[in-house]
Protein backbone atom coordinates (compact mmCIF):
# COMPACT_ATOMS: atom_id res chain seq x y z
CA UNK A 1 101.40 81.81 101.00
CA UNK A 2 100.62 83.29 104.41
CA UNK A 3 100.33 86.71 105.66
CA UNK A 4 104.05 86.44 107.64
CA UNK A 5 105.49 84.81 104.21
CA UNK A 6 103.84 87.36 101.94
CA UNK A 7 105.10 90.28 104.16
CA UNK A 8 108.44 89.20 103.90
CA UNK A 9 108.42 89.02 100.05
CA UNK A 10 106.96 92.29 100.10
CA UNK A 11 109.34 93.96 102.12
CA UNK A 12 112.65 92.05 100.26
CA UNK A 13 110.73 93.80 97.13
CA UNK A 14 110.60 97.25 98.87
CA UNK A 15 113.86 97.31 100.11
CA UNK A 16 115.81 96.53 96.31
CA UNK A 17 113.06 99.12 95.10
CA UNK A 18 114.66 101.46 97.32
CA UNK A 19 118.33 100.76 96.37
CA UNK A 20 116.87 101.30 93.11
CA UNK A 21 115.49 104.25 93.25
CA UNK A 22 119.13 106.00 95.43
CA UNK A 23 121.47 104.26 92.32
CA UNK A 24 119.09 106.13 89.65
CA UNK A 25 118.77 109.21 92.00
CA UNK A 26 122.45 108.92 92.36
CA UNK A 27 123.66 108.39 88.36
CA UNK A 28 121.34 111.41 87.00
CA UNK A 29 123.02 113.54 89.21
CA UNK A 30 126.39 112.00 87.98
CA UNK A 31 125.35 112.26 84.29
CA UNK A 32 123.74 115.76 84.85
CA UNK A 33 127.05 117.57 86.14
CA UNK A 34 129.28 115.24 83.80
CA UNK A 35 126.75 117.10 81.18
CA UNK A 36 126.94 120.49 82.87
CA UNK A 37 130.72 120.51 83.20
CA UNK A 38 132.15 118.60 80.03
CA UNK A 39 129.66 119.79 77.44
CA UNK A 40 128.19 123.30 79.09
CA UNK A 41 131.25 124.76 80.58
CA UNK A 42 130.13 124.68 84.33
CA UNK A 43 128.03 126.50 86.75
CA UNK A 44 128.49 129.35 88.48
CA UNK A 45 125.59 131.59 89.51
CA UNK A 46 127.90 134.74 89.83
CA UNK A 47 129.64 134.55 86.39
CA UNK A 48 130.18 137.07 83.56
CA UNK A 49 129.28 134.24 81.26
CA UNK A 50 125.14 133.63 80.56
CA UNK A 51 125.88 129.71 79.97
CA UNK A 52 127.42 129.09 83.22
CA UNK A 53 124.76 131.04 85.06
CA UNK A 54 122.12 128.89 83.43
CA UNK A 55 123.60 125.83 84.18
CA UNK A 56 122.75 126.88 87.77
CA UNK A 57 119.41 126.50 87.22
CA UNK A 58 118.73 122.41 85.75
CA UNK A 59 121.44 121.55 88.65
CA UNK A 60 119.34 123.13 91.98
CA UNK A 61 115.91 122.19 90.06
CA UNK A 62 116.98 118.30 89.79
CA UNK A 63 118.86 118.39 93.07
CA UNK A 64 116.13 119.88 94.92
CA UNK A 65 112.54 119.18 93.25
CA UNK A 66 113.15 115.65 91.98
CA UNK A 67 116.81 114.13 94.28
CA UNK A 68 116.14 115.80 97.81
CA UNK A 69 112.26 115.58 97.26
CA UNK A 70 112.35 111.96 96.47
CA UNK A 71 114.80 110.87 99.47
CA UNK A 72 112.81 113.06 101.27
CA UNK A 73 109.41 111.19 100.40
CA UNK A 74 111.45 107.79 101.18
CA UNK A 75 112.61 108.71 104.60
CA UNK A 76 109.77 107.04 106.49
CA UNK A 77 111.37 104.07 104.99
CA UNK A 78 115.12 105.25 105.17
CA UNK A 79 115.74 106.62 107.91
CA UNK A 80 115.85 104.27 110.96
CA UNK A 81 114.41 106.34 113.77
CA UNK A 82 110.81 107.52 115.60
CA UNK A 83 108.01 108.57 113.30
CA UNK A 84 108.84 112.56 114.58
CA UNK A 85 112.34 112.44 113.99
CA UNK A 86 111.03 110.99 110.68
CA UNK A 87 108.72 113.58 110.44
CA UNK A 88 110.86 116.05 110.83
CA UNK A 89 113.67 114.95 108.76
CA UNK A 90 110.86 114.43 105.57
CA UNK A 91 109.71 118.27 106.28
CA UNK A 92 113.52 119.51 106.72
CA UNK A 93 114.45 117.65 103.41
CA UNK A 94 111.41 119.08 101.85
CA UNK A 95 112.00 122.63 102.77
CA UNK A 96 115.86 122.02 101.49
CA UNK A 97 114.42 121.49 98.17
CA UNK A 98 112.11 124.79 98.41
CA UNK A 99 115.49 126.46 99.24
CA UNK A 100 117.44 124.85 96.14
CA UNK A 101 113.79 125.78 94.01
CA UNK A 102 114.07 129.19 95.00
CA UNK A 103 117.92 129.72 93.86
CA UNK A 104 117.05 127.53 90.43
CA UNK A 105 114.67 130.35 89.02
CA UNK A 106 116.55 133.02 90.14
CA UNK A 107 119.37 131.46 87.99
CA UNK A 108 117.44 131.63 84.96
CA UNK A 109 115.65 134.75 85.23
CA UNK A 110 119.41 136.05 85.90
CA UNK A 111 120.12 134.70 82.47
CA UNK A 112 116.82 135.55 80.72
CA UNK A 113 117.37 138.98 81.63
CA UNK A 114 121.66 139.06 80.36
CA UNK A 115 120.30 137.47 77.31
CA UNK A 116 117.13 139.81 76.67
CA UNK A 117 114.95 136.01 76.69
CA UNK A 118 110.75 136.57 78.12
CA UNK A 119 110.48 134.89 81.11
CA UNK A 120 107.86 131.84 81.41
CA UNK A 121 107.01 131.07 77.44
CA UNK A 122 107.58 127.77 77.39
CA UNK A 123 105.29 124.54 77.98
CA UNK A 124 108.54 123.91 80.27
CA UNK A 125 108.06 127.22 82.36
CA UNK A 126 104.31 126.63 82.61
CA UNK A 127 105.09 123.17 83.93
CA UNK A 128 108.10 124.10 85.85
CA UNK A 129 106.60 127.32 87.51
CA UNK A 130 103.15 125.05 88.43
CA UNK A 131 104.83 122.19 90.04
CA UNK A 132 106.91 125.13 92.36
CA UNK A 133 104.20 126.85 93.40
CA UNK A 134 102.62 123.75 94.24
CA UNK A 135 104.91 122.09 95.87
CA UNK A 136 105.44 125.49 98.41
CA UNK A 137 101.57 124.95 99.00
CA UNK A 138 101.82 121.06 99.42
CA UNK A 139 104.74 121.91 102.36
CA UNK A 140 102.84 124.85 104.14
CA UNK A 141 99.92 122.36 104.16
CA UNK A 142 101.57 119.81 105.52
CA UNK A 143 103.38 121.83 108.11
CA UNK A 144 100.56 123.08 109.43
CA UNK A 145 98.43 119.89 109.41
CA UNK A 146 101.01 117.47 110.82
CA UNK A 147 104.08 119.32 112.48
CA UNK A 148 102.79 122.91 113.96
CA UNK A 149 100.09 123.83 114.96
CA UNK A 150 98.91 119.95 113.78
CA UNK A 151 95.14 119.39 112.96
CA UNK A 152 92.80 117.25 115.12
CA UNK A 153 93.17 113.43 114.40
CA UNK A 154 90.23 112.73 112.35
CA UNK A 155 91.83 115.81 110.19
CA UNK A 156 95.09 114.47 109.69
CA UNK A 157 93.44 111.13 109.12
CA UNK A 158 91.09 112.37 106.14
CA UNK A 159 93.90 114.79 104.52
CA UNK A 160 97.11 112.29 104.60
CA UNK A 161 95.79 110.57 101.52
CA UNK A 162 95.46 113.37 99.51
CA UNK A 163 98.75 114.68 101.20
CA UNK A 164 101.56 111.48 99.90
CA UNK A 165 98.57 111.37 96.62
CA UNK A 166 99.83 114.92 96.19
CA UNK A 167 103.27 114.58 96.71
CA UNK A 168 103.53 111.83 94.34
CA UNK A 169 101.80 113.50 91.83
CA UNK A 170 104.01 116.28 92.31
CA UNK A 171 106.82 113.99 91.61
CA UNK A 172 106.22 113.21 88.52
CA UNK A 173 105.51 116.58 87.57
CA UNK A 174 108.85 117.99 88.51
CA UNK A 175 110.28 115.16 86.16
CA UNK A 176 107.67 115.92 83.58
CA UNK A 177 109.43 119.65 84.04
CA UNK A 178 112.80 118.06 84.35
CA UNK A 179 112.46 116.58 80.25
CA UNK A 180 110.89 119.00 78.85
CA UNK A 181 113.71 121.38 79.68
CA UNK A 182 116.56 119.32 78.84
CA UNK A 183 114.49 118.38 75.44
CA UNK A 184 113.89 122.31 75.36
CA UNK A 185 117.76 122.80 75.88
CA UNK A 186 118.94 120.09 73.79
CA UNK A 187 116.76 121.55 70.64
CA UNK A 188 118.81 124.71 71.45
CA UNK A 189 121.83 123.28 70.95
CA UNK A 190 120.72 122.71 67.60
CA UNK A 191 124.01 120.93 65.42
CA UNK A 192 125.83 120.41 68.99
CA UNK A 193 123.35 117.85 69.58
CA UNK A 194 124.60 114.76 68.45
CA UNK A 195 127.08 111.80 69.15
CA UNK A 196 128.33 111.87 73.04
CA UNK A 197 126.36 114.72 74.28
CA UNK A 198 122.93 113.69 72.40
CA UNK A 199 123.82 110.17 74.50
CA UNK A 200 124.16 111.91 77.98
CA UNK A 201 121.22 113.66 77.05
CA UNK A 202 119.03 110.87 76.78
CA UNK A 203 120.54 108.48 79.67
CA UNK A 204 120.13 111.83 82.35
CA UNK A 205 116.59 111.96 81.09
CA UNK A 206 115.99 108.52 81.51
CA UNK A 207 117.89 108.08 85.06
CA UNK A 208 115.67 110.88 86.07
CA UNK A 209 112.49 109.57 84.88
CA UNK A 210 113.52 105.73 86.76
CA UNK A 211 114.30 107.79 89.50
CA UNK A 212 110.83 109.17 89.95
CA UNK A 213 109.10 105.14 89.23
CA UNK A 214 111.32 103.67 91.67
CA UNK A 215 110.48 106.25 94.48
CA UNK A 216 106.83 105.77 93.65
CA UNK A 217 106.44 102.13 93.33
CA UNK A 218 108.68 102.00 96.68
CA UNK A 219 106.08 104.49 98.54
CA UNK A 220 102.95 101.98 97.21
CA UNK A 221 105.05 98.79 98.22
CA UNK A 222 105.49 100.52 101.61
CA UNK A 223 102.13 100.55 102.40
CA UNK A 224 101.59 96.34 102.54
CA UNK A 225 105.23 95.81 104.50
């Protein structure tokens, strides 16, 4: 197989991981609100009723951390443009999901405090609150390193590794956050948990965590197309 022959295969491959990755992206977020709606009794961050607050808070931390971040980490790929409007549209989509971050743990600290609950006791939390705070630090990094006030060349040269190595990694940890708390939620639920809802349970946690493998093994395909 020649090079021209081997980059085709290889970009066929990226392109169907891609797909992929937006129809997993796209049914978690389907199964998550049918879950949040049917079984939880909706989401509103303004209610009288500590459930529907809470519900606020798994919707804006998927959306955000793991569906906006990921399309956001694909737009190189996705977005058919120049590398700065590609730039800036990956940094926009990131700072989106800061945004949606931001109104997620307000919604549960609302509820922890309506419900008398200590805030950050969980191995979710821990997880959860790490991955945040990193991810704000991965973005400032970045913006200052590649969009304003940029570093020199050989400094953007030496730190992008570590900077998609990092957002990758972060990835996975917002999933890794992502099913712990619906595991954490679903042992809540104690004798609720079963038949239909047990089901939508377990396919949103595992659209979520296909999700994440798709974007990655799309972002390490990209590199060879």
């Amino acid at each position: 197989m020649d090079t021209n022959t081997g980059r085709v295969v290889i970009r066929r491959s990226n392109s169907g991981l891609t797909v992929g990755a937006h129809l997993f992206g796209i049914l978690s977020l389907i199964l998550l609100l049918f879950w949040l709606l049917h079984y939880c009794g909706g989401l509103e961050l303004d209610s009288d009723i500590p459930e529907r607050i809470f519900n606020v808070h798994p919707f804006m931390m998927f959306f955000g951390l793991i569906f906006i971040s990921g399309e956001g980490m694909m737009a190189y790929k996705t977005i058919a443009a120049d590398k700065p409007v590609q730039k800036f549209i990956h940094m926009l989509l990131l700072l989106i999901a800061i945004c949606m971050g931001i109104v997620g743990i307000n919604a549960v600290l609302k509820y922890h405090k309506k419900e008398n609950i200590e805030d950050f006791h969980s191995l979710h939390s821990w997880v959860g609150i790490a991955t945040f705070s990193l991810f704000i630090l991965q973005w400032l990094v970045g913006f200052v390193l590649f969009m304003f006030p940029k570093g020199t060349p050989g400094t953007r040269a030496r730190a992008l590794p570590w900077h998609v190595c990092g957002g990758r990694a972060l990835l996975y940890m917002a999933i890794c956050a992502a099913l712990t708390g619906l595991m954490e939620r679903a042992t809540l639920l104690e004798d609720k948990y079963h038949g239909n809802q047990a089901r939508t349970i377990n396919f949103t946690g595992l659209s979520i965590l296909l999700f994440g493998i798709f974007v990655d093994l799309s972002l390490v395909f990209a590199r060879y197309v």
